[in-house]
N, C-alpha and C. Protein backbone atom coordinates (compact mmCIF):
# COMPACT_ATOMS: atom_id res chain seq x y z
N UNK A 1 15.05 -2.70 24.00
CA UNK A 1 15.12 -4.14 23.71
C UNK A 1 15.59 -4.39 22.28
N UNK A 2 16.04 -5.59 21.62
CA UNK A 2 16.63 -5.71 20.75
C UNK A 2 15.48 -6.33 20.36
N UNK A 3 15.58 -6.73 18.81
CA UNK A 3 14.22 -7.50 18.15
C UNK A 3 14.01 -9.25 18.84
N UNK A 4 15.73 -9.61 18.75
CA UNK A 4 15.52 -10.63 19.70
C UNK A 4 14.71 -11.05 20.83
N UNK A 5 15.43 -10.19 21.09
CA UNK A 5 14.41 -10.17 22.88
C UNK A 5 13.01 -9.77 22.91
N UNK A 6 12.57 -8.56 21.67
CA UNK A 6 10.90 -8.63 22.05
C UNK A 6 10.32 -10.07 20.82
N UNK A 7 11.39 -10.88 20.14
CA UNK A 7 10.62 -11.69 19.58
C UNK A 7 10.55 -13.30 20.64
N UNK A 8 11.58 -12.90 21.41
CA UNK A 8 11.20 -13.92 22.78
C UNK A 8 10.23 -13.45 23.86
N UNK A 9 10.00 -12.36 23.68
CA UNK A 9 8.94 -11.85 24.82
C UNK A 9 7.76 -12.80 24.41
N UNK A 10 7.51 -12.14 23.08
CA UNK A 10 6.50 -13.09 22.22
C UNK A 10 5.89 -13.89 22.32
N UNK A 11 7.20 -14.85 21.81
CA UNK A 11 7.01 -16.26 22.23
C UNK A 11 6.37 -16.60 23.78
N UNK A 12 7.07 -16.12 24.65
CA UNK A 12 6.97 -16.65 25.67
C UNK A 12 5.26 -16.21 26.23
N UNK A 13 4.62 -14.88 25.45
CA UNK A 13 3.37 -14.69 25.72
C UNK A 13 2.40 -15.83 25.11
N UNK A 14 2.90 -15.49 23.82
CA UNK A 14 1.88 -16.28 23.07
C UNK A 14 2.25 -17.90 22.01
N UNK A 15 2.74 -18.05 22.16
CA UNK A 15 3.22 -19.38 21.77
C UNK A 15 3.27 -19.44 20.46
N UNK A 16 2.16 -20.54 20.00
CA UNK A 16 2.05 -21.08 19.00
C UNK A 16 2.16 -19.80 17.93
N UNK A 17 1.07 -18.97 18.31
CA UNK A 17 0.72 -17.46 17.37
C UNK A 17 2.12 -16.38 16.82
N UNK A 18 3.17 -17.03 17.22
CA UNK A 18 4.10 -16.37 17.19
C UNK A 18 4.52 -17.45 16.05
N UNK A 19 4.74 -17.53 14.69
CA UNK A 19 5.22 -18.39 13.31
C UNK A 19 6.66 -18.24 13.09
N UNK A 20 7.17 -17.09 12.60
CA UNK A 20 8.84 -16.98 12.42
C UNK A 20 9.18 -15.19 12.49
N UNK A 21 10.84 -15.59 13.05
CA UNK A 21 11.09 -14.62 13.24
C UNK A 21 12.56 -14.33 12.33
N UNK A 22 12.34 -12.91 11.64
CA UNK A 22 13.48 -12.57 10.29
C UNK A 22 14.43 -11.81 11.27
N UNK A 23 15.24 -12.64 11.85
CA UNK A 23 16.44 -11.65 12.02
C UNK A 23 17.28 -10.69 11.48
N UNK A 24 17.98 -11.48 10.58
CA UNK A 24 17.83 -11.05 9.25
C UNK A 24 18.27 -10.18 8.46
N UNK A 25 16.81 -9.69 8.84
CA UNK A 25 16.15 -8.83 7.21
C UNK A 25 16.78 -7.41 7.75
N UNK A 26 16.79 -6.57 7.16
CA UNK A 26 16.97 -5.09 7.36
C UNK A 26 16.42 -4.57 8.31
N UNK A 27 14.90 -4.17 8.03
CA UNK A 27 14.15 -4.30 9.08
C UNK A 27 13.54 -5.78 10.12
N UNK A 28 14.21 -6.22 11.13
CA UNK A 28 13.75 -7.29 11.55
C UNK A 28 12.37 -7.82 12.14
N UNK A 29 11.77 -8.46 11.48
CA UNK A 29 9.94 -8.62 11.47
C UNK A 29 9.81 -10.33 12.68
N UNK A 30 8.63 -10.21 13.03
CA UNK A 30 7.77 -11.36 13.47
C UNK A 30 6.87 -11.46 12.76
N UNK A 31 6.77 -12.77 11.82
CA UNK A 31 4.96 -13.36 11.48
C UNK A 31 4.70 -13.59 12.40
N UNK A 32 3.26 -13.42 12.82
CA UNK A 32 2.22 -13.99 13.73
C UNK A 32 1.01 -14.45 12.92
N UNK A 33 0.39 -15.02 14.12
CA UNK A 33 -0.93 -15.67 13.46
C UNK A 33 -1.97 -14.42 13.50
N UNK A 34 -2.61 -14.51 11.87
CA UNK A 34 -3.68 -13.81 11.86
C UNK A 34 -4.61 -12.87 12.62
N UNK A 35 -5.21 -14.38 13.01
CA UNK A 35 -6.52 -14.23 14.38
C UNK A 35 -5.93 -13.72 15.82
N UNK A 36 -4.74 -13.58 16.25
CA UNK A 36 -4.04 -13.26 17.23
C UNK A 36 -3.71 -11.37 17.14
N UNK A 37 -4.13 -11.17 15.73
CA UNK A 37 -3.73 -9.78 15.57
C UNK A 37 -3.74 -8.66 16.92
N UNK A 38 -4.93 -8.32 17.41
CA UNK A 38 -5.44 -7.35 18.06
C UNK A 38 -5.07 -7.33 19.33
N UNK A 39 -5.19 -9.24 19.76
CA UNK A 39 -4.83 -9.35 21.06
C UNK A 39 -3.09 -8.88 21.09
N UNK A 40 -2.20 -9.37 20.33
CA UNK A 40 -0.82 -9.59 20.08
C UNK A 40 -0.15 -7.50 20.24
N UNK A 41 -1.45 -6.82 19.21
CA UNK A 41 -0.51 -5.48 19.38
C UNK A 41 -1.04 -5.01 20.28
N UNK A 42 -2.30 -5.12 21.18
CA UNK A 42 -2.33 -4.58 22.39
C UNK A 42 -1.63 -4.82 23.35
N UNK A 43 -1.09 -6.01 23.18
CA UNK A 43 0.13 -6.07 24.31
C UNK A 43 1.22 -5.35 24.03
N UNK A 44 1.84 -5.61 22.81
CA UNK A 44 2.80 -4.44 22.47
C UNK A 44 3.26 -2.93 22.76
N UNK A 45 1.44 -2.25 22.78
CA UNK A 45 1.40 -0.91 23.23
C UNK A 45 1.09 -1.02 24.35
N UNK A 46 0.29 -1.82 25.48
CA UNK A 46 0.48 -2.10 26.82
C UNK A 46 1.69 -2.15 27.44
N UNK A 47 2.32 -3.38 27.31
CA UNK A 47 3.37 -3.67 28.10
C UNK A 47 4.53 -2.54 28.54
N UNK A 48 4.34 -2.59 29.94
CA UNK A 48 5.91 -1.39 30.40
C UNK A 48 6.92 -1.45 29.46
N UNK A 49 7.42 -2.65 29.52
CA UNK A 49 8.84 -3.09 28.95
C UNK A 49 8.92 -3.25 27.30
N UNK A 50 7.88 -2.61 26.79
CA UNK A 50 7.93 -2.54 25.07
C UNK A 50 7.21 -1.42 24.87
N UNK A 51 6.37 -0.76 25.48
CA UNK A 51 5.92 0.23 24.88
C UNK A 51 5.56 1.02 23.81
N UNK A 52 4.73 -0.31 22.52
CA UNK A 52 4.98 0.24 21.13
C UNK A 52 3.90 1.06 20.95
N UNK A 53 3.65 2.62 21.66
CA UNK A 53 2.74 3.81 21.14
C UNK A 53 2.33 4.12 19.75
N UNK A 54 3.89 3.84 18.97
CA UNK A 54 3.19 4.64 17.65
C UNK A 54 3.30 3.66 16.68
N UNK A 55 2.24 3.36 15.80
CA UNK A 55 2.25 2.35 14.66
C UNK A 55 2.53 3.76 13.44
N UNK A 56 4.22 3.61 12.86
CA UNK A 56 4.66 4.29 11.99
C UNK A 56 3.88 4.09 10.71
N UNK A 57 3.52 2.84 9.96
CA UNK A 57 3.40 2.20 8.79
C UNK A 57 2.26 0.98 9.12
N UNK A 58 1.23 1.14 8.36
CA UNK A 58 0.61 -0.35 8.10
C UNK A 58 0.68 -0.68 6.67
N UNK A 59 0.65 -1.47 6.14
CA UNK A 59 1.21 -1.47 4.37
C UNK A 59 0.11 -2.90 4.29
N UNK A 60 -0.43 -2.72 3.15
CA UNK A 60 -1.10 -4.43 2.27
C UNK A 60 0.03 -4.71 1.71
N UNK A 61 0.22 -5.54 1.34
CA UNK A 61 1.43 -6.72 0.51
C UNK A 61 0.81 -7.64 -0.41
N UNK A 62 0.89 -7.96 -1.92
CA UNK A 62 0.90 -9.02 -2.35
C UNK A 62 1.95 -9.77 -2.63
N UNK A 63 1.99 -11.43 -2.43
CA UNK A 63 2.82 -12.24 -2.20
C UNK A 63 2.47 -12.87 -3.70
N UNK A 64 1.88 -12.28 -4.41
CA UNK A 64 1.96 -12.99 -5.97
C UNK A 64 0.67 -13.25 -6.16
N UNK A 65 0.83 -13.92 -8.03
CA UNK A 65 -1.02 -13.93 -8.41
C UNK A 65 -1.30 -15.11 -7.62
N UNK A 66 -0.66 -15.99 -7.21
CA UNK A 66 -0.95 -17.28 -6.91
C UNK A 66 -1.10 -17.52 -5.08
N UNK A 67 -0.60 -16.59 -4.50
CA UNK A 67 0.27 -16.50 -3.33
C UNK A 67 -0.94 -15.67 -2.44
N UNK A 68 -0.54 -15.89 -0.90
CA UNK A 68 -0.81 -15.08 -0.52
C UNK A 68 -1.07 -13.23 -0.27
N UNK A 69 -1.68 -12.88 0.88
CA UNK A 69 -2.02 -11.13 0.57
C UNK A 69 -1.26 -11.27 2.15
N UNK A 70 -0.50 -9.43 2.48
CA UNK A 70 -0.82 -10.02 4.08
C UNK A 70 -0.69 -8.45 4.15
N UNK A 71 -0.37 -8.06 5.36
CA UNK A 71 -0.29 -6.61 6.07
C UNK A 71 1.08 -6.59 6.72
N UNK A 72 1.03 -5.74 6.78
CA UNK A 72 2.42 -4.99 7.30
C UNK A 72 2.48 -4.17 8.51
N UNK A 73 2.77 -3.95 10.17
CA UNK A 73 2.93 -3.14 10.55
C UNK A 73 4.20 -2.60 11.35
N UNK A 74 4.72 -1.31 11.29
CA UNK A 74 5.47 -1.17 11.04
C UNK A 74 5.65 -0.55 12.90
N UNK A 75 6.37 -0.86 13.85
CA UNK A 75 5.99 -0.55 14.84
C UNK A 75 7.34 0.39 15.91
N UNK A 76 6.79 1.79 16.34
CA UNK A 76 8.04 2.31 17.21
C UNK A 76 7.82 2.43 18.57
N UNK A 77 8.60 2.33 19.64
CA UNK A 77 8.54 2.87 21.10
C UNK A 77 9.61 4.18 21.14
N UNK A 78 8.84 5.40 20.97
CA UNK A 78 9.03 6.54 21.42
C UNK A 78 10.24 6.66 22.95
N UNK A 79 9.44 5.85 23.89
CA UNK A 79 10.33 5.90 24.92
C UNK A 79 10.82 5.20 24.94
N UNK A 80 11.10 3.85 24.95
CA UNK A 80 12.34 2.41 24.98
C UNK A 80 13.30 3.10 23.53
N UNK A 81 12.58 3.78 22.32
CA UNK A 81 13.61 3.84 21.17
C UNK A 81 14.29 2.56 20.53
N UNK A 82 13.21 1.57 20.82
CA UNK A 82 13.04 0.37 19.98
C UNK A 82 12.03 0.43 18.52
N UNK A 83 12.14 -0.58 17.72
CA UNK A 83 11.63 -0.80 16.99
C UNK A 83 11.46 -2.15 16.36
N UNK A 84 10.11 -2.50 15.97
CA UNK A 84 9.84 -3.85 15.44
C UNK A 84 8.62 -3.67 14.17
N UNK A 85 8.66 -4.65 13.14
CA UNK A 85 7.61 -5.27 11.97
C UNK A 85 6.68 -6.45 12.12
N UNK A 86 5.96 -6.40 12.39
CA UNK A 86 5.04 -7.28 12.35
C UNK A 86 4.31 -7.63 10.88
N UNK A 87 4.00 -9.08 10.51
CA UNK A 87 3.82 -9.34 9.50
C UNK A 87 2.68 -10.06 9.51
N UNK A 88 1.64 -10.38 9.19
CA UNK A 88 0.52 -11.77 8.59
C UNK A 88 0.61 -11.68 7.49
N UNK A 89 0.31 -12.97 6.97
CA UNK A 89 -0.31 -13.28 5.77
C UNK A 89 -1.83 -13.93 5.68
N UNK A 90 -2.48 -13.90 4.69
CA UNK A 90 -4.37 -14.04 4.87
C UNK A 90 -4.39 -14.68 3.45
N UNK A 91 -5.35 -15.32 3.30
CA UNK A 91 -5.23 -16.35 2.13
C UNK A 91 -6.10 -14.76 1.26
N UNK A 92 -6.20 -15.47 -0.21
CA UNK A 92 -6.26 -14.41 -0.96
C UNK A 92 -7.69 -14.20 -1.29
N UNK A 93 -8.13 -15.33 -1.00
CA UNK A 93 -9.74 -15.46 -1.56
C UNK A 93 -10.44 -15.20 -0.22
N UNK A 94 -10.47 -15.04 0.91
CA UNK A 94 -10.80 -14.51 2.13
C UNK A 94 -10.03 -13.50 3.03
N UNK A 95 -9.38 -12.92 2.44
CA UNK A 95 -8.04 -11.42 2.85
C UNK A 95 -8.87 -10.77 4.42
N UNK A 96 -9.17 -11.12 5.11
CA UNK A 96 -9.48 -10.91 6.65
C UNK A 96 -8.85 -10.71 7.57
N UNK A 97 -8.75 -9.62 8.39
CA UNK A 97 -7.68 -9.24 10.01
C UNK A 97 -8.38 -8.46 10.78
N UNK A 98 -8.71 -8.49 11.86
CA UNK A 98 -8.74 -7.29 13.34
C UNK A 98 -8.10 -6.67 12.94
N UNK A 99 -8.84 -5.04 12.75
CA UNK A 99 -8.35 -3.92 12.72
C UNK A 99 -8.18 -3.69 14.03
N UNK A 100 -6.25 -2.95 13.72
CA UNK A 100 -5.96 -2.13 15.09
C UNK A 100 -6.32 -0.64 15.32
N UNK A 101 -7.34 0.05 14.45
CA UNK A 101 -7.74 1.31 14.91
C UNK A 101 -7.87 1.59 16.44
N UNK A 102 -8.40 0.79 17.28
CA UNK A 102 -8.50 0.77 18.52
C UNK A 102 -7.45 1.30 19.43
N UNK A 103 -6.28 0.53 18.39
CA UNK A 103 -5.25 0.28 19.20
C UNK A 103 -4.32 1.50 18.83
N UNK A 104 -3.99 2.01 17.87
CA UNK A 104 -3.25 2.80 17.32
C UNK A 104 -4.30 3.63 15.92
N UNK A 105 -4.73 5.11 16.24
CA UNK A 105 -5.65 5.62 15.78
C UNK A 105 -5.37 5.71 14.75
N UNK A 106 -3.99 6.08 14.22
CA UNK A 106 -3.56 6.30 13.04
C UNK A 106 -3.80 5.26 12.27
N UNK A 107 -4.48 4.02 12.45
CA UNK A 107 -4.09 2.42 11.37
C UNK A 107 -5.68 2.69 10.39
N UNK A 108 -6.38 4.01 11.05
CA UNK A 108 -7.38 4.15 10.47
C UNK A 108 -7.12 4.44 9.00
N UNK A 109 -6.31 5.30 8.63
CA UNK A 109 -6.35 5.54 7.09
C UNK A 109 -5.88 4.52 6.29
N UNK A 110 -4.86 4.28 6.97
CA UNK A 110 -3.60 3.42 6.53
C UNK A 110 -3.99 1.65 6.21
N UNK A 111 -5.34 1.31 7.37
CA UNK A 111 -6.47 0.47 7.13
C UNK A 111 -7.27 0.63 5.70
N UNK A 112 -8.08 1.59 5.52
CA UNK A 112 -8.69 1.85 4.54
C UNK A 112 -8.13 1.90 3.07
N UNK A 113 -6.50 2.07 3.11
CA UNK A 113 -5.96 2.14 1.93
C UNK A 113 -6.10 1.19 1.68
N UNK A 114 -5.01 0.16 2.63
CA UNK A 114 -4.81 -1.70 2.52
C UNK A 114 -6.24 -2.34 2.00
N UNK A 115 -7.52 -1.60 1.99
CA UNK A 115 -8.86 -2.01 1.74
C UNK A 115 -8.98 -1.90 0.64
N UNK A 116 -8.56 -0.78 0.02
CA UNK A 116 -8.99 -0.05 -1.13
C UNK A 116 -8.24 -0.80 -2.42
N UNK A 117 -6.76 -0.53 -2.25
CA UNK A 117 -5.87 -1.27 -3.27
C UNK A 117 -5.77 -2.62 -2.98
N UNK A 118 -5.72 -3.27 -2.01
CA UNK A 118 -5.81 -4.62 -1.83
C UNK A 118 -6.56 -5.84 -1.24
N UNK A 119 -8.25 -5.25 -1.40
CA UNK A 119 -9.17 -5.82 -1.22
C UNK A 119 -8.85 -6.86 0.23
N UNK A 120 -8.23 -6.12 0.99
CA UNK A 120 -8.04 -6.53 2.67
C UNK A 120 -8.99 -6.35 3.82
N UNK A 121 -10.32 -7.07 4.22
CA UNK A 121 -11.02 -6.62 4.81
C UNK A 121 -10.36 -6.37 6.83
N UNK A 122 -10.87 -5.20 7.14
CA UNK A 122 -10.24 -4.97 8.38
C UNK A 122 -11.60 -5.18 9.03
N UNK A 123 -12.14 -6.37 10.14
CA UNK A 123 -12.78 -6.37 11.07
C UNK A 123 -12.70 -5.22 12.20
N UNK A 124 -13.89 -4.87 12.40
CA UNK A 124 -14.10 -3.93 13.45
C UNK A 124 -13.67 -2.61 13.34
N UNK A 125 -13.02 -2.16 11.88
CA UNK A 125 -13.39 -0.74 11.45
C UNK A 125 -14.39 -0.04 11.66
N UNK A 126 -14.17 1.24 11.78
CA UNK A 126 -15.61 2.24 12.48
C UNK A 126 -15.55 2.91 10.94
N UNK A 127 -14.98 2.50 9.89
CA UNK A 127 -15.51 3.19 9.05
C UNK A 127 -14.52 2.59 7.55
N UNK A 128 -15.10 1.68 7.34
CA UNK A 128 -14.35 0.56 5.94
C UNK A 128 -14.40 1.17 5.00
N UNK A 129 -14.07 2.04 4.17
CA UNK A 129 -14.58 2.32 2.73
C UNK A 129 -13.15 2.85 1.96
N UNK A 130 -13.83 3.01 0.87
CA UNK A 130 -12.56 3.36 0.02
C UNK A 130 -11.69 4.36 0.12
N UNK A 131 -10.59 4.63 -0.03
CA UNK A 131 -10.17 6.17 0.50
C UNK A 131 -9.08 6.68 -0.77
N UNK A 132 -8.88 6.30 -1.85
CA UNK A 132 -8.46 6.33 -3.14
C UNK A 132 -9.36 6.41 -4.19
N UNK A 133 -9.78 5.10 -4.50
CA UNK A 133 -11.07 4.76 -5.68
C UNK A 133 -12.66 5.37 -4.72
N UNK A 134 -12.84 5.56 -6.45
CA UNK A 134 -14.21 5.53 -5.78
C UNK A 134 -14.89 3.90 -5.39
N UNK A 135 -15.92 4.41 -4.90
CA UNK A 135 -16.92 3.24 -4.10
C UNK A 135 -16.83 2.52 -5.13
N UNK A 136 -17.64 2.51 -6.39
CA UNK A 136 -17.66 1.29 -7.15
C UNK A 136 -16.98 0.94 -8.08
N UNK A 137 -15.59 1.48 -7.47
CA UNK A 137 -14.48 0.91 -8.55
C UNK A 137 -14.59 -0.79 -8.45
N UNK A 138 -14.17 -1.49 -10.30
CA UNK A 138 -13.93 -2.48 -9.43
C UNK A 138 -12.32 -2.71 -9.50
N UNK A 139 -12.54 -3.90 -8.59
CA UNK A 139 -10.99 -4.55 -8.27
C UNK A 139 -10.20 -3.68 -7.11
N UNK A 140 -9.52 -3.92 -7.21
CA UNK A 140 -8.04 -3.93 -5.96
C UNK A 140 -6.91 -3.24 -7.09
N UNK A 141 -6.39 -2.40 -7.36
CA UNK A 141 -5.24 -1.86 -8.19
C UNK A 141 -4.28 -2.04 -7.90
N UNK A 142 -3.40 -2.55 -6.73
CA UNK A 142 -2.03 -3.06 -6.36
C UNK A 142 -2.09 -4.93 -5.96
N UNK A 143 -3.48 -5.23 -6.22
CA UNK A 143 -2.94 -6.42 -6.68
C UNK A 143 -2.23 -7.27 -7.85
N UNK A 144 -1.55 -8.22 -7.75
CA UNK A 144 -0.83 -8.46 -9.06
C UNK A 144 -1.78 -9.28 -10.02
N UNK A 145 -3.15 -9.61 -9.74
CA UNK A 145 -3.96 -10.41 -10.86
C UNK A 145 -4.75 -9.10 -11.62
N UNK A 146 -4.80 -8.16 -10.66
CA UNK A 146 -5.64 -6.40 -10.76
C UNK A 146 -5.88 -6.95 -12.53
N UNK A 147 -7.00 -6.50 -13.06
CA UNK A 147 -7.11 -6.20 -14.44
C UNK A 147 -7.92 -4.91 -14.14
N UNK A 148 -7.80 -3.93 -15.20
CA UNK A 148 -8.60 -2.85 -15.38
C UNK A 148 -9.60 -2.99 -15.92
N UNK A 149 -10.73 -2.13 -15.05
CA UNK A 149 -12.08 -1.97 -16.07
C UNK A 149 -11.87 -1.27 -17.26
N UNK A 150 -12.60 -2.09 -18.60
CA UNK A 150 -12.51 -0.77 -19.81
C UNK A 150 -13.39 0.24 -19.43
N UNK A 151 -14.52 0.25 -18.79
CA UNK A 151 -15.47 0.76 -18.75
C UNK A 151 -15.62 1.77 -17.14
N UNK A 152 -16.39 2.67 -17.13
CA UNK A 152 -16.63 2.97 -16.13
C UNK A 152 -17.97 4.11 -15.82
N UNK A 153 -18.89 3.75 -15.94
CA UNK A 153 -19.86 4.47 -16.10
C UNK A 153 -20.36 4.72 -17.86
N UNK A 154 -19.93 4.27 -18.73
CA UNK A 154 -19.95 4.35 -19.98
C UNK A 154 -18.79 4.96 -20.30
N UNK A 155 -18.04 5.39 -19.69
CA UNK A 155 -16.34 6.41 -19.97
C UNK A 155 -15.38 5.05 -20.34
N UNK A 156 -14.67 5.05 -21.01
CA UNK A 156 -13.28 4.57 -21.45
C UNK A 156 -12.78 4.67 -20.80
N UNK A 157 -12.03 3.38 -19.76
CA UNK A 157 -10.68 3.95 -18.77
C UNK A 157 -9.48 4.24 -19.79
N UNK A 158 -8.65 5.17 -19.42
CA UNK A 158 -7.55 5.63 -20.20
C UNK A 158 -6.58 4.67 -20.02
N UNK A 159 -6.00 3.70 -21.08
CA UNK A 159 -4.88 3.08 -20.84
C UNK A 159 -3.64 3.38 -21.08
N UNK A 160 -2.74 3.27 -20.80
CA UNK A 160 -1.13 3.42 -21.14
C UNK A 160 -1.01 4.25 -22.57
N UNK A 161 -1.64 3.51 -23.68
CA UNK A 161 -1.70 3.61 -24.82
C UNK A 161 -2.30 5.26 -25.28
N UNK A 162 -3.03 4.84 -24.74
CA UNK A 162 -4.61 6.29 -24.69
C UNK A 162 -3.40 7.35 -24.30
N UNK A 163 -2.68 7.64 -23.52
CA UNK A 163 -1.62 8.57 -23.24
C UNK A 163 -0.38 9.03 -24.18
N UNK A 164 0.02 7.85 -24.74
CA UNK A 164 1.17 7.90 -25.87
C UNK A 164 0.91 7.76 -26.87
N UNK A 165 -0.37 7.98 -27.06
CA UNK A 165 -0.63 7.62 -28.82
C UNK A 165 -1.90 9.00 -29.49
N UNK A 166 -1.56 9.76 -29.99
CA UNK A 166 -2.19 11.45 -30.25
C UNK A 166 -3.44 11.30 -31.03
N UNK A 167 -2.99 9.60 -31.45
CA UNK A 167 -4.53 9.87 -32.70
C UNK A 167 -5.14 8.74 -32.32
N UNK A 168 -5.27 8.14 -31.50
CA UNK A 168 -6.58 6.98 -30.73
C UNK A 168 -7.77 7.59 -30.46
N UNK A 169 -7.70 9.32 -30.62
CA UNK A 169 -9.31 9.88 -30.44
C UNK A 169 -10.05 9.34 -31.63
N UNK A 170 -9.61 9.22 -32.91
CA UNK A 170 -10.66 9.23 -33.76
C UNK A 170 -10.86 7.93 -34.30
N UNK A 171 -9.93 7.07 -33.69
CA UNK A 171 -10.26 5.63 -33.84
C UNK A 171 -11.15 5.12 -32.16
N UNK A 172 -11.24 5.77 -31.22
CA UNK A 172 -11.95 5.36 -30.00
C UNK A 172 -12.57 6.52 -30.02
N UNK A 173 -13.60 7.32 -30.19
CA UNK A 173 -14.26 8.65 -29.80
C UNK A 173 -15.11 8.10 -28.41
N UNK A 174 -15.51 7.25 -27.88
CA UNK A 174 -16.48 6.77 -26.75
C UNK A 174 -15.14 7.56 -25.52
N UNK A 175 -13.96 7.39 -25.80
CA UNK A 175 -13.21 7.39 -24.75
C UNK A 175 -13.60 8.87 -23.22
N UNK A 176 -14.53 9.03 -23.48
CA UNK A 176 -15.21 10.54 -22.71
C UNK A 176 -14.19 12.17 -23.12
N UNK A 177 -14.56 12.73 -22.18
CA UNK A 177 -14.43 14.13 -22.83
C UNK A 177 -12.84 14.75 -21.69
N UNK A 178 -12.73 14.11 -20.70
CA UNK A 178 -11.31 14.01 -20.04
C UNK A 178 -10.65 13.46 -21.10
N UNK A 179 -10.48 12.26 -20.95
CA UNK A 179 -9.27 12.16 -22.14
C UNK A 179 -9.30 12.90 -23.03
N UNK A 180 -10.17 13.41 -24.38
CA UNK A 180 -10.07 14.43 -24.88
C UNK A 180 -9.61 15.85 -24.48
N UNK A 181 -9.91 16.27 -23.74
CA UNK A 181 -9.53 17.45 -23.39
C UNK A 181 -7.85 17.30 -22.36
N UNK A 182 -7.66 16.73 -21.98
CA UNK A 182 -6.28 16.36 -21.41
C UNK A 182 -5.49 15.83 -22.71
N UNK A 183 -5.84 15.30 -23.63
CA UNK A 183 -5.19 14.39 -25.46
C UNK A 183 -4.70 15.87 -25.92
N UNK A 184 -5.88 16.62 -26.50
CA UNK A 184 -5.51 18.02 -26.89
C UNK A 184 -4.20 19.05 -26.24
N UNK A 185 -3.95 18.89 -25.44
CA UNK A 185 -3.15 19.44 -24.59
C UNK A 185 -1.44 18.65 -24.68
N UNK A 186 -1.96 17.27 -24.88
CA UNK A 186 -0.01 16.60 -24.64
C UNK A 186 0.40 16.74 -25.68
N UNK A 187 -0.03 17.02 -27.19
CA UNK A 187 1.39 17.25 -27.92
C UNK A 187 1.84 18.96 -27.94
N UNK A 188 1.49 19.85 -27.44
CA UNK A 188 1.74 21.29 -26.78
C UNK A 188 2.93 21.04 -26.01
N UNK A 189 2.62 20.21 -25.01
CA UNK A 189 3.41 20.30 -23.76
C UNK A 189 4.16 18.85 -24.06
N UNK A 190 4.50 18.25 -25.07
CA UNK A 190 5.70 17.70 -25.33
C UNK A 190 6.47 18.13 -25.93
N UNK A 191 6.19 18.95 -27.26
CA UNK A 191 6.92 20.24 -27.95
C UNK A 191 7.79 20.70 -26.87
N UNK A 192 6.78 21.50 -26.05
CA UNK A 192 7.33 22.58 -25.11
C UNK A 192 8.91 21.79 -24.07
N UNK A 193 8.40 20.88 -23.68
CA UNK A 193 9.09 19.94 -23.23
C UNK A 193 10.37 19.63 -24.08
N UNK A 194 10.48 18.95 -25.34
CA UNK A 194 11.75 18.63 -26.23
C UNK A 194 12.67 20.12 -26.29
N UNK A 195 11.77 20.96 -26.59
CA UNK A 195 12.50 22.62 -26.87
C UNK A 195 13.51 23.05 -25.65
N UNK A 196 12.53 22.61 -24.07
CA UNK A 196 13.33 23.13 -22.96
C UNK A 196 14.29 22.12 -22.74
N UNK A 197 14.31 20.87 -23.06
CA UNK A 197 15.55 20.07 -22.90
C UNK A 197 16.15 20.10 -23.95
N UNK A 198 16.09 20.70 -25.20
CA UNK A 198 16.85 20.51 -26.29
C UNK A 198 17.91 21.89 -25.65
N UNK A 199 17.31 23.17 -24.80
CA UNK A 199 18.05 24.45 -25.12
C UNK A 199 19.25 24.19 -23.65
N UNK A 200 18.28 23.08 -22.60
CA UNK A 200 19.23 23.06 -21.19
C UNK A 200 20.53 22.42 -21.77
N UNK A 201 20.43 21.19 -23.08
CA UNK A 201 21.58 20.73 -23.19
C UNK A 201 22.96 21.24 -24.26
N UNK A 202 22.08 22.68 -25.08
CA UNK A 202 23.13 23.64 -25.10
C UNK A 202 23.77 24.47 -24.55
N UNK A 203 23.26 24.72 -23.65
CA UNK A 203 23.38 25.45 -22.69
C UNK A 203 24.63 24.50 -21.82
N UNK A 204 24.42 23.42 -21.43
CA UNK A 204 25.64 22.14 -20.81
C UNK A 204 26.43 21.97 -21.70
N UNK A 205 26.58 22.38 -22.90
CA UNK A 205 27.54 21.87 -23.98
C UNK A 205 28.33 23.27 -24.42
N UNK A 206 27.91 24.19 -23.78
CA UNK A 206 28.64 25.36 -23.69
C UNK A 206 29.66 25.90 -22.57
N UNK A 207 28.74 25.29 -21.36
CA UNK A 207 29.36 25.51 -19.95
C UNK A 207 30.70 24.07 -20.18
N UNK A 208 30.31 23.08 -20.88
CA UNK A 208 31.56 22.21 -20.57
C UNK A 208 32.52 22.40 -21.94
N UNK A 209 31.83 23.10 -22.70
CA UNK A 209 33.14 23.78 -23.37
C UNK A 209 34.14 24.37 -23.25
């Protein structure tokens, strides 16, 4: 089937729940409604005539600091050798969807990420938790409002800075004993680093001699 045609199947199942369809786009997607999630891809992997077995990709999305959050799934039929995207969006201050673990086993990890970095709760997970951060990280890290904790157990989170700058140990000493012991180590292995690209590009300035 062409995207056309399974985005008229769609329609013609589910009506209203069916919002817009990106012809389009590269990959060609259907928004649907939210709350329609579970019912919408079980038909997908049901139906004879679409047969979508394998959910390739589920992805979180932010749509901006201001904007919506939504999910992504990314969907193949093995045997038809079709393919379709499915899209929602979920307001940001209540980020809520039917998990398709049920439906496609694999949406289990791929669920838990979308949880982890983008504070996306998946209804009816057999097992919600973080699968990156730890448990009491806070925040969401691929959201775009994300701020970092300074703190984390009394440890200094390492910032940008904390990495490129050799002498912030003795103006921050709280920063824990990782950064220290990883600090000690990068101007070694930037040396080492300038030396092996300083000798590869004599080495190129000889060969193009």
């Amino acid at each position: 089937m062409t995207p056309e045609q399974i985005h008229q199947k769609l329609q013609d199942k589910f009506g209203d729940a069916i919002l817009e369809f990106g012809a389009e786009a590269l990959d060609p997607f259907i928004k649907i409604e939210a709350s329609h999630v579970l019912e919408i891809c079980t038909f997908l992997k049901n139906d004879s005539g679409l047969s979508f077995t394998s959910l390739m990709c589920l992805s979180g999305m932010d749509y901006g600091e201001d904007a919506n959050l939504g999910v992504i799934y990314n969907l193949h039929s093995m045997e038809k050798k079709h393919k379709i995207t499915l899209t929602v969006e979920l307001p940001r201050t209540e980020a809520r969807v039917h998990s398709v673990e049920s439906v496609w086993r694999t949406a289990d990890w791929h669920e838990r990420e979308a949880f982890d970095l983008f504070g996306i709760h998946f209804e009816g997970h057999p097992d919600l938790r973080r699968i990156l951060c730890v448990e009491d990280w806070e925040g969401y890290p691929l959201r775009k409002d994300y701020v970092v904790q300074e703190f984390y157990h009394g440890m200094r989170v390492p910032y940008k800075e904390d990495w490129e700058d050799y002498e912030t140990l003795a103006k921050n000493p709280e920063r824990g004993h990782f950064v220290f012991q990883f600090e000690s180590k990068v101007p070694d292995l930037v040396e080492s680093m300038k030396n092996g690209k300083s000798a590869k590009n004599k080495s190129e300035d000889k060969s193009n001699g």
